[in-house]
Every structure is written in C-alpha cells, then in structure tokens.
Protein backbone atom coordinates (compact mmCIF):
# COMPACT_ATOMS: atom_id res chain seq x y z
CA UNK A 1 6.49 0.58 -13.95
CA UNK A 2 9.01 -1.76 -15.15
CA UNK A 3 11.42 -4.20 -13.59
CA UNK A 4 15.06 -5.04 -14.90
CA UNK A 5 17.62 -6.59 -13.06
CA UNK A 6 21.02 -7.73 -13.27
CA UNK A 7 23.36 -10.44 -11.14
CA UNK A 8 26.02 -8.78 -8.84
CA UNK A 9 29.02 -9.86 -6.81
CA UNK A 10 27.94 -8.30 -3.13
CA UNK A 11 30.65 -7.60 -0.23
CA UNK A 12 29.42 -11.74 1.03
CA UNK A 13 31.49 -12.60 -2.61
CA UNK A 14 28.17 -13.88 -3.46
CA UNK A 15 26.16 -13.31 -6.35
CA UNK A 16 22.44 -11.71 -5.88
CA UNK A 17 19.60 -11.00 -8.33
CA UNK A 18 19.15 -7.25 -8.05
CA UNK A 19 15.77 -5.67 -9.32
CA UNK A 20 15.14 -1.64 -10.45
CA UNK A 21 11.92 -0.58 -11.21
CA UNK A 22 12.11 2.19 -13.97
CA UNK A 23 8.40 4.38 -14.04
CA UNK A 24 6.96 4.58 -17.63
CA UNK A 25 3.50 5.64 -16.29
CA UNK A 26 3.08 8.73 -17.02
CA UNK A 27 0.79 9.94 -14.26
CA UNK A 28 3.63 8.64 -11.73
CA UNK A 29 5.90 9.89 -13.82
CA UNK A 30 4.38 13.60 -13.38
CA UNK A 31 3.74 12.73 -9.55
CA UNK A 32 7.26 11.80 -9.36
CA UNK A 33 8.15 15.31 -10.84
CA UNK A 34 6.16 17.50 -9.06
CA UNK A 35 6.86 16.15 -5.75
CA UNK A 36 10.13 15.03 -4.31
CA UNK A 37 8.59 12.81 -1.46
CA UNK A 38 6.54 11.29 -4.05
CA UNK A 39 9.51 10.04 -5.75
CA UNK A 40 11.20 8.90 -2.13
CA UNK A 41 7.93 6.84 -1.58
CA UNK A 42 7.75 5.05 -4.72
CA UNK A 43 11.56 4.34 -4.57
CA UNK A 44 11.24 2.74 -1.14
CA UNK A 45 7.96 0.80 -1.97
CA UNK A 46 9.98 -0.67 -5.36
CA UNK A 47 13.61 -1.44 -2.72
CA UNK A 48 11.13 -3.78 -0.85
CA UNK A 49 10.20 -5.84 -3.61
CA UNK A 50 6.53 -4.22 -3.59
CA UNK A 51 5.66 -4.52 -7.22
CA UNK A 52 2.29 -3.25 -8.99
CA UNK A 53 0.61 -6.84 -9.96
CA UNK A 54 1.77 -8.71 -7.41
CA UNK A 55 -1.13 -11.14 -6.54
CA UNK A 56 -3.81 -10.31 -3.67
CA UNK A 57 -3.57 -13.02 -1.05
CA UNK A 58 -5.60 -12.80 2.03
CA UNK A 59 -4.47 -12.43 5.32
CA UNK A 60 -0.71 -12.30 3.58
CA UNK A 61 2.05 -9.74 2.85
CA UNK A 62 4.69 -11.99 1.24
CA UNK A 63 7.36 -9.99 -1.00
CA UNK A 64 6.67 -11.00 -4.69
CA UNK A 65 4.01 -13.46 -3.34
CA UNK A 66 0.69 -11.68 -2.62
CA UNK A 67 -0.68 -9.37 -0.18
CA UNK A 68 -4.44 -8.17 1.01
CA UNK A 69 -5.21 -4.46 1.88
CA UNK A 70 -4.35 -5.03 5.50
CA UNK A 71 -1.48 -6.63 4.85
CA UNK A 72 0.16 -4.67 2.01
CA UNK A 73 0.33 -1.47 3.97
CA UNK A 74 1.19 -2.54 7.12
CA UNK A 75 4.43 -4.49 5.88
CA UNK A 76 5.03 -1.09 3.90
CA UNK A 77 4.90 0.91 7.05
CA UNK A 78 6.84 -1.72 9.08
CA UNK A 79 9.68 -1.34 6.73
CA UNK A 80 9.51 2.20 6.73
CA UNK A 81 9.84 1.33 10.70
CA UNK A 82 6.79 3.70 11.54
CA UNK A 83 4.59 0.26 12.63
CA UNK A 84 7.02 -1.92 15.35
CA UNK A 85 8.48 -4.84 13.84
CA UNK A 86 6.82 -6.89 16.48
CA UNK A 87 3.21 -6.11 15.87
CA UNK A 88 0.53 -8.35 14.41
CA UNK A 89 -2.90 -7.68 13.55
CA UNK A 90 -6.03 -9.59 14.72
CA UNK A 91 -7.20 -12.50 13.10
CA UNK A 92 -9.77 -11.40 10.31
CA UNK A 93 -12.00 -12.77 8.13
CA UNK A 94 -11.55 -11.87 4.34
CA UNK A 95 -16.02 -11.16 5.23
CA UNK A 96 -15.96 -9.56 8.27
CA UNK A 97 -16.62 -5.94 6.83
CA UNK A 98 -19.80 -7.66 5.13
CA UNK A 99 -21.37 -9.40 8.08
CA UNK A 100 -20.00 -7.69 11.80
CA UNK A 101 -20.43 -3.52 12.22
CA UNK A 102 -17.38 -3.56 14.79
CA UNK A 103 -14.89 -1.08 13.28
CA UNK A 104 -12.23 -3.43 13.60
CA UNK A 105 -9.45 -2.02 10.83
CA UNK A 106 -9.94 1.53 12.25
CA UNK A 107 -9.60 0.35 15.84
CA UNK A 108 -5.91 -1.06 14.77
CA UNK A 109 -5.41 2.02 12.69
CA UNK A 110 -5.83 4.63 15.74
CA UNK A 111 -2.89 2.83 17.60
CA UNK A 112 -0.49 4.04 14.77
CA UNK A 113 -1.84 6.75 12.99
CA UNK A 114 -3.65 10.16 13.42
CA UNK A 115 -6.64 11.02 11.36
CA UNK A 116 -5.80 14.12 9.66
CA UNK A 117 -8.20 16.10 7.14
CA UNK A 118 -8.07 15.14 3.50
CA UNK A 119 -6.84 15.26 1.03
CA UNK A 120 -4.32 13.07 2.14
CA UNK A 121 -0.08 13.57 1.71
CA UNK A 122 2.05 11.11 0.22
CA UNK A 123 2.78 7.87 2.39
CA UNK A 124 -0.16 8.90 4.40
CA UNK A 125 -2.81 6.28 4.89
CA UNK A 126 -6.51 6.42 3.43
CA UNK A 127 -9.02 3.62 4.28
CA UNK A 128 -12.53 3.23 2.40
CA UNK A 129 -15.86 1.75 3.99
CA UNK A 130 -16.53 -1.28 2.30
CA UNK A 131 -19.94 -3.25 2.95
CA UNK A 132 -20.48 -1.75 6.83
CA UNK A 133 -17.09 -0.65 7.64
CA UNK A 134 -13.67 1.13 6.90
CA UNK A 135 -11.75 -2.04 5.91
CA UNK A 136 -10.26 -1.25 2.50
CA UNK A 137 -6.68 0.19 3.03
CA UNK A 138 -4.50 1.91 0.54
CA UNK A 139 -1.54 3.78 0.74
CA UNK A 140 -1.44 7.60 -1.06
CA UNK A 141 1.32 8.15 -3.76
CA UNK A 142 0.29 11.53 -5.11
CA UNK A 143 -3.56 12.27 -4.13
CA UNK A 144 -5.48 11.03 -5.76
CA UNK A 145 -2.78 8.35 -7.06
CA UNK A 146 -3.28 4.90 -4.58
CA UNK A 147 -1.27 2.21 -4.51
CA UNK A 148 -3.57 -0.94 -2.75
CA UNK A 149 -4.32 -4.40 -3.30
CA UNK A 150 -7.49 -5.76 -4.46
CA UNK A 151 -9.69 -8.72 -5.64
CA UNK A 152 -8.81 -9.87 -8.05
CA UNK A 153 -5.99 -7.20 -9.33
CA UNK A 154 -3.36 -7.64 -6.66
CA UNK A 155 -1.50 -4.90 -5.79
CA UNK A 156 -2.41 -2.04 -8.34
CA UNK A 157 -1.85 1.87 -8.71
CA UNK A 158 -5.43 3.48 -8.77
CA UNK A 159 -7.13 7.28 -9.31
CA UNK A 160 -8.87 6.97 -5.98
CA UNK A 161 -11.42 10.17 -7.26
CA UNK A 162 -12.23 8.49 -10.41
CA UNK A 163 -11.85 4.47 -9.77
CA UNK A 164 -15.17 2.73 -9.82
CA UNK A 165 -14.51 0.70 -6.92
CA UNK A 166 -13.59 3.71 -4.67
CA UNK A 167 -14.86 6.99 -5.74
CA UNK A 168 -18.60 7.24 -4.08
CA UNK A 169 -17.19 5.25 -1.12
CA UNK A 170 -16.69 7.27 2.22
CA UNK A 171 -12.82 7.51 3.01
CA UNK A 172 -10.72 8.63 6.37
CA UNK A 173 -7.47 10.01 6.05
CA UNK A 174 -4.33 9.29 8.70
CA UNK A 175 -1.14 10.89 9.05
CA UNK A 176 1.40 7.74 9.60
C-alpha cells in the first residue's frame, strides 16, 4: 500500500492534511477483487490512519505512532464501534504469555466476540498461542491475509498459513 495526500480547505475554512492509501500489493489487490467486504475493511482500516509499518509499541494504539497486538485490534474494532468506546483492557505485561498460564487475552476476547469455526471471515478476529497462551491478536483481511502488529515489524500484512512466526502455532477464530 501506498500513501499520498494532499492539503484541503474543510467546511471549518481550515486547511487539513488528507491521506489515501492506494493498494499496489498484489495479493490485496486480488483480495480486494474477489471480495467486496474485503475492500470495505481495508478502506476503513486506511480512514483511521492504520498504516502497514507503523511501529509496534507496547501496551499502545496511537494513530501513526505505534500499536501492540492487543492494542491494534481493539482500537480497530472500537472505531468500527463493535468494542464500547469506554472499555479498557487489563494491565499486561509485554511477558505475561511467557511466564503466567491464565488465559488472560481470551478471557477479554469472550466479552466481545464469539468463537466461530475457521477459517475465519474478513474483519473477524484470529488470536495465536504464543509461549503458554492465546495472546497474539490479528485481524483477518482475506484468510489467510492478516493484518497484526509485531516485534519488531510494527503493524504488517502477513500469510497467516505460510508466515514463520504463525503457521505451526494453534489459532482460535471469533466472529466480532
């Protein structure tokens, strides 16, 4: 994906920095094609200021700032207004999934979101076990297409069959 943008004169009389993401990947390109929802989703993830690269930050979700795998999706679903504005997460450590067995991300997860069977829609919600738990979130574009953050890539588009980092790992699926 690439980012242009241009200065315009809004109804305030002021003038604001406007970004468009054009899509010259052609996997997304072909998701974007084959599947009108896929297209919806990317468009609303790129009108938030989500972009692919943006830095991973723990414990954060700041637009063009960084985000963690928590984070990132929940601010995504908030602005999609399918999380309440209100809500925050627990405190976590950026180690708990290595050192404590308590299922903490999934316990947060079944407040929101149903588990479904996979393969997962777009916009639904897949989380990976990582060390002793499910605590690696991502967000589906086109199964298998991911959009996540992670150390040390930031927010990044993944194949979540063939990605190192993902593909043996175990995975639930949840309808948001």
């Amino acid at each position: 994906m690439n980012w242009t943008g241009e200065y315009v004169i809004e109804g305030d009389g002021l003038c604001h920095w406007r970004e468009r993401m054009t899509i010259d990947d052609p996997e997304l390109v072909k998701a974007c094609q084959d599947n009108p929802l896929t297209h919806l989703f990317v468009e609303m993830w790129a009108e938030m200021g989500v972009k692919v690269g943006v830095a991973y930050h723990h414990r954060a979700a700041v637009k063009g700032a960084g985000a963690d795998c928590a984070m990132f999706p929940l601010r995504v679903y908030r602005e999609c207004h399918v999380i309440p504005a209100g809500y925050e997460p627990p405190e976590y450590s950026s180690q708990w999934h290595l050192h404590r067995s308590e299922e903490l991300y999934l316990t947060e997860i079944y407040k929101f979101a149903v588990e479904t069977f996979c393969p997962p829609r777009p916009a639904d919600f897949v989380v990976f076990k990582f060390g002793r738990t499910f605590s690696h979130g991502t967000i589906v574009v086109d199964w298998p297409l991911i959009v996540h953050s992670y150390i040390p890539h930031g927010v990044t588009l993944a194949d979540a069959l063939s990605d190192a980092q993902l593909a043996a790992r175990e995975m639930k699926c949840f309808e948001i």
